[in-house]
Protein backbone atom coordinates (compact mmCIF):
# COMPACT_ATOMS: atom_id res chain seq x y z
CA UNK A 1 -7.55 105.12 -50.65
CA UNK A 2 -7.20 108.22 -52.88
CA UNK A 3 -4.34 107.91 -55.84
CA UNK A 4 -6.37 110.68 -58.10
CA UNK A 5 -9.16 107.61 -58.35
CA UNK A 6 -11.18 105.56 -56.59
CA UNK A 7 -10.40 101.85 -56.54
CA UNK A 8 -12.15 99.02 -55.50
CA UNK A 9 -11.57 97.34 -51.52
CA UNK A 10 -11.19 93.21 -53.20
CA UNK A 11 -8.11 94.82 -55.69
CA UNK A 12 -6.43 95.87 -52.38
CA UNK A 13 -6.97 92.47 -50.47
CA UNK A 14 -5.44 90.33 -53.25
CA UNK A 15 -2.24 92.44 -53.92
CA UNK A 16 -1.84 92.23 -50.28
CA UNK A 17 -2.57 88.52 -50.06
CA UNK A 18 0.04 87.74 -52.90
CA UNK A 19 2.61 90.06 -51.62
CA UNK A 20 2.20 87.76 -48.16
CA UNK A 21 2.26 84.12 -50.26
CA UNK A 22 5.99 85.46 -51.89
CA UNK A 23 7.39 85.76 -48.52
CA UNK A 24 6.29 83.15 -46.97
CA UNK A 25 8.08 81.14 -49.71
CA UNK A 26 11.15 83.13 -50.09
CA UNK A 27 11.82 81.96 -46.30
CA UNK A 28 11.12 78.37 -46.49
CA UNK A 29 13.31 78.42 -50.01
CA UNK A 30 16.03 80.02 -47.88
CA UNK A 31 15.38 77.73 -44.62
CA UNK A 32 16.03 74.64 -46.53
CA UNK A 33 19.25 76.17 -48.07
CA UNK A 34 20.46 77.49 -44.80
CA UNK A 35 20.44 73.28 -44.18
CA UNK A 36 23.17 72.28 -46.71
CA UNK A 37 23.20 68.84 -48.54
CA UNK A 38 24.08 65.72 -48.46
CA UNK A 39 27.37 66.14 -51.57
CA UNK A 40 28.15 63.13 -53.94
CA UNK A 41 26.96 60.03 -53.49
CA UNK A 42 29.40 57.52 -52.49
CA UNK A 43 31.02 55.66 -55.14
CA UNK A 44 29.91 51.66 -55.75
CA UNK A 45 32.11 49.20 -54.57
CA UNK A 46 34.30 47.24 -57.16
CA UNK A 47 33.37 43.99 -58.92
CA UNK A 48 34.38 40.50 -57.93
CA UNK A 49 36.07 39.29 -61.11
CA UNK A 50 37.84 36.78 -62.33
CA UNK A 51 40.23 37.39 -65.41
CA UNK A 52 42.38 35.53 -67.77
CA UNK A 53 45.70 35.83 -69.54
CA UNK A 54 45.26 35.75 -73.73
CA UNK A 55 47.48 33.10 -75.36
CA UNK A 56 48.77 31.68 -78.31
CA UNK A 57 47.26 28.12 -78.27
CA UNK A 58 47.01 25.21 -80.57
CA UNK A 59 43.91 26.26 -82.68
CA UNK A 60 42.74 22.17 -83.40
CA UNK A 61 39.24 22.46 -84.85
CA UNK A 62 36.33 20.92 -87.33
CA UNK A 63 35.46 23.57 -90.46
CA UNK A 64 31.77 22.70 -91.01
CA UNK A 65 30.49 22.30 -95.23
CA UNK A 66 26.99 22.02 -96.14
CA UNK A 67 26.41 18.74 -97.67
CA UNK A 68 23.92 16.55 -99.25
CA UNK A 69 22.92 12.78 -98.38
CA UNK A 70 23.28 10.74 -101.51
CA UNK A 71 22.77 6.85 -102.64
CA UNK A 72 26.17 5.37 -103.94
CA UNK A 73 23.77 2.84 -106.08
CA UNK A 74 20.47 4.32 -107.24
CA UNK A 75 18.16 2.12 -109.66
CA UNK A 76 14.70 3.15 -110.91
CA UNK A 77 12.64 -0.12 -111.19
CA UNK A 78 10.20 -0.55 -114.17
CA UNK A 79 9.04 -3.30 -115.89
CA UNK A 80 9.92 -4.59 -119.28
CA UNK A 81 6.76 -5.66 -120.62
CA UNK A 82 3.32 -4.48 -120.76
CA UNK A 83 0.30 -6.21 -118.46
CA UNK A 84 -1.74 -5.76 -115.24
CA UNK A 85 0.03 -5.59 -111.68
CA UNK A 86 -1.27 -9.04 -109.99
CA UNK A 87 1.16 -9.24 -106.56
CA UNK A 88 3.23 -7.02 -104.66
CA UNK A 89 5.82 -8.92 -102.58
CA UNK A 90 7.64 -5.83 -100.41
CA UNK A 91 7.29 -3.95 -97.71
CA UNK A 92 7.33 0.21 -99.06
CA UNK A 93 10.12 2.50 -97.27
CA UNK A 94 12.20 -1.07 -95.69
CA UNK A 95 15.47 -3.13 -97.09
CA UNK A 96 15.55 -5.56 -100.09
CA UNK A 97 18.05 -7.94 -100.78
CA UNK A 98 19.53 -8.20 -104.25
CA UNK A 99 17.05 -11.12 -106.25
CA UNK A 100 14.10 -10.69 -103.85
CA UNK A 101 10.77 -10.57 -105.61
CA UNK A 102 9.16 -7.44 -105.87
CA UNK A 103 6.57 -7.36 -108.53
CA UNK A 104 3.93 -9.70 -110.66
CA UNK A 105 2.76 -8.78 -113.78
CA UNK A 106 -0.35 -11.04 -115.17
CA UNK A 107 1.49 -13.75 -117.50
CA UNK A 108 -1.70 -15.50 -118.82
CA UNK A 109 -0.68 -13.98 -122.47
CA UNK A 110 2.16 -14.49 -122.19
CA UNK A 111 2.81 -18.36 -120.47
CA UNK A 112 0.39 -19.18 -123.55
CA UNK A 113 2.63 -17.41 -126.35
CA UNK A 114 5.20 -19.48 -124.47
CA UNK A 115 3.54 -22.93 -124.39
CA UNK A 116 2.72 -22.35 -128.42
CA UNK A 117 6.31 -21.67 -128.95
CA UNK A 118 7.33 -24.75 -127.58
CA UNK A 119 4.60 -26.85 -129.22
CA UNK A 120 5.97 -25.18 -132.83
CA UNK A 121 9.46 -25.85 -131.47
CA UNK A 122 8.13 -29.62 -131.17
CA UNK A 123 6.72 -30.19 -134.44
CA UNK A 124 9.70 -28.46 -135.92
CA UNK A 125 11.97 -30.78 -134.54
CA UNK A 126 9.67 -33.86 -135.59
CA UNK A 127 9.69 -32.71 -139.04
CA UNK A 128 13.40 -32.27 -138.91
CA UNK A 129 13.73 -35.93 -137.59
CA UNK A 130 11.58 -37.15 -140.56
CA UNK A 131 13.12 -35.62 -143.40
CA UNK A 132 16.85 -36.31 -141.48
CA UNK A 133 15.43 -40.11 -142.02
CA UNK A 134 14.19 -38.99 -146.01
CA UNK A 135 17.63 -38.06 -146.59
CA UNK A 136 20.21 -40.18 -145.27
CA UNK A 137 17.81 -43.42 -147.16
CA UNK A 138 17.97 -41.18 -150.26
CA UNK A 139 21.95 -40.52 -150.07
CA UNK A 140 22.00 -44.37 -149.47
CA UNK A 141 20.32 -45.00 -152.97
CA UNK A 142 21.98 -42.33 -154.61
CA UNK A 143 25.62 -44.14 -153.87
CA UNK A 144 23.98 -47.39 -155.42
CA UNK A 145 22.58 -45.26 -158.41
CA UNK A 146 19.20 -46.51 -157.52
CA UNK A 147 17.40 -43.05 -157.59
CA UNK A 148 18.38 -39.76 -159.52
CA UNK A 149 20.77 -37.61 -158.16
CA UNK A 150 18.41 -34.36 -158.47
CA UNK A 151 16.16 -36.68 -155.93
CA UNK A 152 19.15 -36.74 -152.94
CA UNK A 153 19.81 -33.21 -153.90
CA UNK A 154 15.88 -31.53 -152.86
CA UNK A 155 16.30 -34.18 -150.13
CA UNK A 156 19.36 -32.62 -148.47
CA UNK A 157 17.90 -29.10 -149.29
CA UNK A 158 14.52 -30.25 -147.70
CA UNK A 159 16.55 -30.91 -144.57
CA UNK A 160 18.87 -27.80 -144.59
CA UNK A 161 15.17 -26.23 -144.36
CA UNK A 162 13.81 -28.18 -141.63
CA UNK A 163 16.98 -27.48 -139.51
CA UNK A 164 16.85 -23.56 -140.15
CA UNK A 165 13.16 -24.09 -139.17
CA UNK A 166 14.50 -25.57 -135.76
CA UNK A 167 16.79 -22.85 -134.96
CA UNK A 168 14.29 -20.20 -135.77
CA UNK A 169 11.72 -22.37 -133.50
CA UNK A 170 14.38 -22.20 -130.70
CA UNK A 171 15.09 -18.51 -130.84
CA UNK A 172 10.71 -17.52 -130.72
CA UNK A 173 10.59 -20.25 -127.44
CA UNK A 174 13.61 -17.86 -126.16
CA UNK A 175 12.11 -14.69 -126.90
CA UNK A 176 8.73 -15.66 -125.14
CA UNK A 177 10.16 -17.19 -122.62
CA UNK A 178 12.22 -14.11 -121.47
CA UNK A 179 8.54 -12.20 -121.87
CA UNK A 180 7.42 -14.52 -119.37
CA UNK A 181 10.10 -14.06 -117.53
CA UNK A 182 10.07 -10.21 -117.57
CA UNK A 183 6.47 -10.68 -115.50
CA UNK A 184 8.33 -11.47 -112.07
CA UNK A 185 10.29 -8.34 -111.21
CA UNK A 186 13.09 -8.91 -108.76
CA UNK A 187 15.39 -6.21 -106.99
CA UNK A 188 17.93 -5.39 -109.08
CA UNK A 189 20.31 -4.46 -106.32
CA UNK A 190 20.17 -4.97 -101.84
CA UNK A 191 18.90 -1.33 -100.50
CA UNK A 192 16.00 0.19 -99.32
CA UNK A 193 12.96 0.54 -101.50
CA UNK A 194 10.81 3.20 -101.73
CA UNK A 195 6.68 4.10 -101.57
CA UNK A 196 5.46 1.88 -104.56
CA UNK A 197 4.08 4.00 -107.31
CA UNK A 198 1.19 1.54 -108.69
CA UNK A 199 -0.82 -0.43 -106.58
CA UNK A 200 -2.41 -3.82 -107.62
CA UNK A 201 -4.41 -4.24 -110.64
CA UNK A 202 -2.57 -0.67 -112.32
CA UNK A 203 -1.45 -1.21 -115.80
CA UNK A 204 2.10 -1.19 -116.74
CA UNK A 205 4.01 -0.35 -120.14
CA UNK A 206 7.41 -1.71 -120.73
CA UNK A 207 9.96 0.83 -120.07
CA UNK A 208 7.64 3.93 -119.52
CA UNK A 209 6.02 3.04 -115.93
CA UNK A 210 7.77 3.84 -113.08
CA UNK A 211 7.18 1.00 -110.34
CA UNK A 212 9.64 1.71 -107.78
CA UNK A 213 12.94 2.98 -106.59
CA UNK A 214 15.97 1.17 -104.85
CA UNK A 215 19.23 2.47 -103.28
CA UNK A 216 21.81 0.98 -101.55
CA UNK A 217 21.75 2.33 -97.96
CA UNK A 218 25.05 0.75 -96.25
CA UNK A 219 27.25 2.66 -96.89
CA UNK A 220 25.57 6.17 -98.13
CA UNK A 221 27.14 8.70 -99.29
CA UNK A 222 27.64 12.67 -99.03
CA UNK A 223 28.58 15.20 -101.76
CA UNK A 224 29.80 18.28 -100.43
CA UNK A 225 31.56 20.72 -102.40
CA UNK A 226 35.02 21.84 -100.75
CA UNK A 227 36.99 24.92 -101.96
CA UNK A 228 39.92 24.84 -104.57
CA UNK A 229 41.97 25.39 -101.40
CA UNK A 230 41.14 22.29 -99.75
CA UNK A 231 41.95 20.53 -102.71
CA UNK A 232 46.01 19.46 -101.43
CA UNK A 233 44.68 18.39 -97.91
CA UNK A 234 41.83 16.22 -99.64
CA UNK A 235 44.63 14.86 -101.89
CA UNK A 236 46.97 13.83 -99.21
CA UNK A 237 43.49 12.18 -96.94
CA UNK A 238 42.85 10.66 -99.59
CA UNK A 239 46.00 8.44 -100.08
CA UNK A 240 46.28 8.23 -96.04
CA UNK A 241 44.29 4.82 -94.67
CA UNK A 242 41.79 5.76 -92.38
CA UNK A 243 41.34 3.19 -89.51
CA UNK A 244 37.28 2.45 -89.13
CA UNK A 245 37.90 5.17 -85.62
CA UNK A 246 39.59 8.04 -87.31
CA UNK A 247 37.69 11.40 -86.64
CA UNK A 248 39.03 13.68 -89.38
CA UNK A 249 35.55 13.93 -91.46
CA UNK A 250 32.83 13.56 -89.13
CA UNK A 251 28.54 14.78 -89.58
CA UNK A 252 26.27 16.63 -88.06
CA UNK A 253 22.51 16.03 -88.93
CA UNK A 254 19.29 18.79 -89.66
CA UNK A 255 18.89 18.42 -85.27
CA UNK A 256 22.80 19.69 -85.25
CA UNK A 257 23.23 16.42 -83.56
CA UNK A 258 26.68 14.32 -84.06
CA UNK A 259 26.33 11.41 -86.24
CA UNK A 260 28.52 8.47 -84.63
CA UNK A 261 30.13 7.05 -87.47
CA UNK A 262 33.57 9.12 -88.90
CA UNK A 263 33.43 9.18 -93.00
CA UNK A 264 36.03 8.48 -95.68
CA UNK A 265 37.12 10.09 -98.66
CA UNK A 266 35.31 8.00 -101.67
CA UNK A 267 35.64 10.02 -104.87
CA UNK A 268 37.06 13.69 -106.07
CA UNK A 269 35.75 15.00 -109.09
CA UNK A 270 37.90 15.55 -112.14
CA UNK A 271 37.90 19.15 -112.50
CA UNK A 272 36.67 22.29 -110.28
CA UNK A 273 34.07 24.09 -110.98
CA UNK A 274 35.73 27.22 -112.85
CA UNK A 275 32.29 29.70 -111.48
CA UNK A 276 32.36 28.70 -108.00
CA UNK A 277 36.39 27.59 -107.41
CA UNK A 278 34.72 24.60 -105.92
CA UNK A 279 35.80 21.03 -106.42
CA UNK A 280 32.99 18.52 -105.28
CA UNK A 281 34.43 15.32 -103.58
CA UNK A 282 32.14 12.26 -101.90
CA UNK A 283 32.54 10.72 -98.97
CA UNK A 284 30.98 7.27 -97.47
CA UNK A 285 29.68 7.04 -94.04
CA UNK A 286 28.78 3.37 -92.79
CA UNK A 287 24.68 3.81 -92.37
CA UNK A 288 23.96 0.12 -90.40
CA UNK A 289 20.91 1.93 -88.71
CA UNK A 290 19.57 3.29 -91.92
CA UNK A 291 19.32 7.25 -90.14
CA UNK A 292 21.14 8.41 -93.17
CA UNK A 293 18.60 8.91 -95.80
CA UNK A 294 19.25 10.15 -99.74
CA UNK A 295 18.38 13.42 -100.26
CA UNK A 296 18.93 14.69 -96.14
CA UNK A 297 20.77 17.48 -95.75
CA UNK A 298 23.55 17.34 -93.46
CA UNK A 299 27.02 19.57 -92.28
CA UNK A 300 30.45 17.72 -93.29
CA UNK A 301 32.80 18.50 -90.17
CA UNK A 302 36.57 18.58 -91.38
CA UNK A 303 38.88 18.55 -88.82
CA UNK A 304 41.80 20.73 -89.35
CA UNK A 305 45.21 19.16 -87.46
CA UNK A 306 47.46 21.67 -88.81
CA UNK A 307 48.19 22.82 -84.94
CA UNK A 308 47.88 26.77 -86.25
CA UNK A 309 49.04 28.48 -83.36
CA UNK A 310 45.90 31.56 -82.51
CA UNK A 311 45.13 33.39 -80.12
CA UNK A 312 42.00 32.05 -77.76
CA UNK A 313 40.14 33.06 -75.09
CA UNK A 314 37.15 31.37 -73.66
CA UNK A 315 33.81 32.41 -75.12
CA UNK A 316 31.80 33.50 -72.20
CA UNK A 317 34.33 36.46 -71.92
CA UNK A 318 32.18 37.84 -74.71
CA UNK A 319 29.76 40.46 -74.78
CA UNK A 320 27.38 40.56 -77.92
CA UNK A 321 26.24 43.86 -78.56
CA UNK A 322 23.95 44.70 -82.23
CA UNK A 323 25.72 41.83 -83.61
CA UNK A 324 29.38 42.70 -82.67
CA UNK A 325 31.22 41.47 -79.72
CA UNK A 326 33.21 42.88 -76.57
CA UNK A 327 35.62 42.17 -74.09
CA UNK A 328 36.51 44.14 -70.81
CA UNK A 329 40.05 44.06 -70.48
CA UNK A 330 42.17 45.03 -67.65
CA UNK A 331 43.69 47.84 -66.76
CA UNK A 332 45.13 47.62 -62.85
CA UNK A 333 41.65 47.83 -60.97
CA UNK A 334 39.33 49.22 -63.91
CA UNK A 335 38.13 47.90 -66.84
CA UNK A 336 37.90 49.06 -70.53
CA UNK A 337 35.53 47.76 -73.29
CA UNK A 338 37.13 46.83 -76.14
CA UNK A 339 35.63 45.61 -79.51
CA UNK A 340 37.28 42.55 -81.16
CA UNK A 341 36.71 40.46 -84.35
CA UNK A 342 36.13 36.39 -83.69
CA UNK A 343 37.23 33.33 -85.63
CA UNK A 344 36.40 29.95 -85.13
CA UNK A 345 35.01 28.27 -81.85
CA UNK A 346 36.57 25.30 -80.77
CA UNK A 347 34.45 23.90 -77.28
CA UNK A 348 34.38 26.72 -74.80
CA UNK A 349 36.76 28.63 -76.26
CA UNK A 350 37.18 30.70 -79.42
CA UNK A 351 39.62 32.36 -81.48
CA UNK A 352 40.18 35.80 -81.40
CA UNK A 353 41.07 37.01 -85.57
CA UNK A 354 41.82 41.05 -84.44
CA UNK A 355 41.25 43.32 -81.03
CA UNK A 356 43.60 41.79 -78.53
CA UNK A 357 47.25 41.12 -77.85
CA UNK A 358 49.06 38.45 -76.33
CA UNK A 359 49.32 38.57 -72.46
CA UNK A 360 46.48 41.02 -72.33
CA UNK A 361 44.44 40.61 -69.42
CA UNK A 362 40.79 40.18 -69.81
CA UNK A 363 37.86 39.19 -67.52
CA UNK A 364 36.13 35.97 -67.52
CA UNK A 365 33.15 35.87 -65.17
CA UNK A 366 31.53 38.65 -64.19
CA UNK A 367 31.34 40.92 -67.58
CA UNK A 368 27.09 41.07 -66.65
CA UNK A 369 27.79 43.44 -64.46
CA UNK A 370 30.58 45.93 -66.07
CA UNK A 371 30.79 48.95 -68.09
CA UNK A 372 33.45 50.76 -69.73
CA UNK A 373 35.32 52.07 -66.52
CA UNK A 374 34.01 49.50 -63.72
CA UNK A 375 36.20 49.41 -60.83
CA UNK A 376 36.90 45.78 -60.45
CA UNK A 377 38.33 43.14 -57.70
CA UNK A 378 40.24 40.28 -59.01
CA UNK A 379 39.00 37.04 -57.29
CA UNK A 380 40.94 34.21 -59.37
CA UNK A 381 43.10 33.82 -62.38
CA UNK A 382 41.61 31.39 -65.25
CA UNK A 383 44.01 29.35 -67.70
CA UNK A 384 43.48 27.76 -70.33
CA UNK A 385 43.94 24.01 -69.01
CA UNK A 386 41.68 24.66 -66.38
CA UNK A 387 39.08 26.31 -68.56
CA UNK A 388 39.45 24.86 -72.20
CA UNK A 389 37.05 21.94 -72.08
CA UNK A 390 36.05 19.59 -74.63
CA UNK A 391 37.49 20.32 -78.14
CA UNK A 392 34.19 19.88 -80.46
């Protein structure tokens, strides 16, 4: 072709081809619009639910303290005079009884200081039996003027000696003796004893070496420190006689399981703690299977009988969400999240501080599967007697 210059055939062929490709595709674009479409898609059918009424309820319920297992007798066993461990009569980590022998400490030195005691103890006494003899025959002959008065007096003072002599003879054979003594350690106290701390043959020095320690294990007790406002209820407990079945102060152990055995107030410090507004107070716990051991840590469970009136609702109505909780409540055949602020949980239910109102409507069972606007069908009505459960 001629345009005023000469241009190649292949420029020609692809315009051409290009122009051909562009409608080929304008027609199947408007083919497949001339077919129309399908519209919205059909809206998803409502949820089965099942809903219940929030009410006031009796909010009876355990507060839970951190608390520490202690001994209510404690007594560090050492010995009281110096010498070489010979026996150890005990088995480590099991129960004593008060008077049971625990220790021997060698008493070679000191059964011997003992046995020479006595024999100067002896010969004290046989001296004082001679001159008693010396001095009643001179007071005799100094009645019939047969011998000089100065004679009956070194006599009598001669004896006064010999008696002092006695007495101080008496006291050594006492002071051994409780040496020798000293060298059979018994337990001081019944309780469990713990891992020995010398073995046989160690040396010993009175009052520095730690042997062993006992502490009573039936009952054990647990310190706990309460707030200042706990401090009325604690007072009126405390005056109250608990029968041996009472479940006001009960324990949970490290596994968070329930220990069996309800405790008893057993002492509340004098003053409270003016930095923390705490008061400590003890408790006893009977301990017949020895699981409580000093130093455990445990969770005192006070149960609060007030009958507070709160409102409840049971807890699998909740809906955690980045550590803050939900509920869908009811509004004719939709739902609306709704953020609320939870107390205390008492069994299957739980207490609801802010976020709902009484007679509110909320669903139970089936919140999986909701969102803020779910259509929902109402398949039964919970209350709370047929959906409160245990109280724990």
């Amino acid at each position: 072709m001629w345009n005023g210059r000469w241009e190649p055939l292949n420029i020609h062929i692809n315009h051409a081809l290009m122009t051909y490709k562009m409608f080929v595709f304008f027609v199947i674009v408007t083919g497949l619009s001339s077919c129309g479409h399908p519209g919205p898609l059909p809206a998803p059918p409502p949820v089965s639910v099942n809903v219940d009424v929030v009410k006031q309820e009796n909010a009876i319920f355990y507060k839970t303290y951190p608390a520490t297992v202690t001994a209510v007798n404690q007594v560090d066993v050492r010995s009281q005079v110096a010498g070489y461990i010979t026996g150890i009569f005990f088995n480590e980590g099991q129960h004593v009884e008060k008077g049971q022998k625990l220790y021997q400490i060698d008493q070679q030195q000191y059964r011997g200081a003992y046995e020479q005691a006595v024999a100067q103890l002896h010969a004290s006494e046989a001296n004082l039996a001679k001159l008693q003899q010396d001095a009643d025959r001179y007071a005799e002959l100094g009645r019939q003027d047969a011998i000089a008065q100065q004679t009956v007096q070194h006599a009598m003072a001669d004896l006064e000696t010999a008696k002092k002599q006695v007495d101080a003879a008496k006291a050594n054979v006492s002071a051994v003796e409780v040496n020798l003594r000293y060298t059979t350690i018994y337990a001081p106290l019944s309780g469990t004893i713990g891992i020995s701390s010398v073995k046989q043959g160690a040396a010993v020095s009175p009052g520095t070496t730690l042997l062993n320690t006992i502490s009573s294990d039936n009952p054990i007790a647990l310190d706990v420190s309460l707030d200042e406002t706990m401090i009325p209820f604690i007072e009126r407990e405390n005056k109250n006689k608990l029968s041996a079945k009472d479940s006001t102060f009960m324990l949970t152990l490290a596994d968070q399981s329930l220990y069996p055995y309800p405790g008893k107030i057993f002492i509340i410090d004098r003053a409270v703690d003016p930095q923390t507004a705490t008061i400590k107070v003890r408790f006893l716990f009977p301990n017949p299977e020895n699981i409580l051991k000093a130093g455990m840590s445990a969770n005192l469970k006070i149960l609060n009988k007030t009958g507070t009136q709160a409102l409840m609702i049971p807890y699998k109505a909740t809906v955690e969400q980045m550590a803050e909780y939900f509920v869908f409540v009811v509004n004719a055949d939709t739902v609306a999240q709704r953020k609320i602020v939870l107390g205390q949980r008492i069994g299957d239910r739980i207490v609801v501080n802010s976020g709902l109102q009484e007679h509110e409507t909320i669903v139970v069972d089936g919140v999986q599967k909701l969102k803020d606007g779910s259509r929902i069908k109402t398949a039964t009505r919970h209350t709370p007697e047929t959906d409160s459960g245990s109280r724990k």
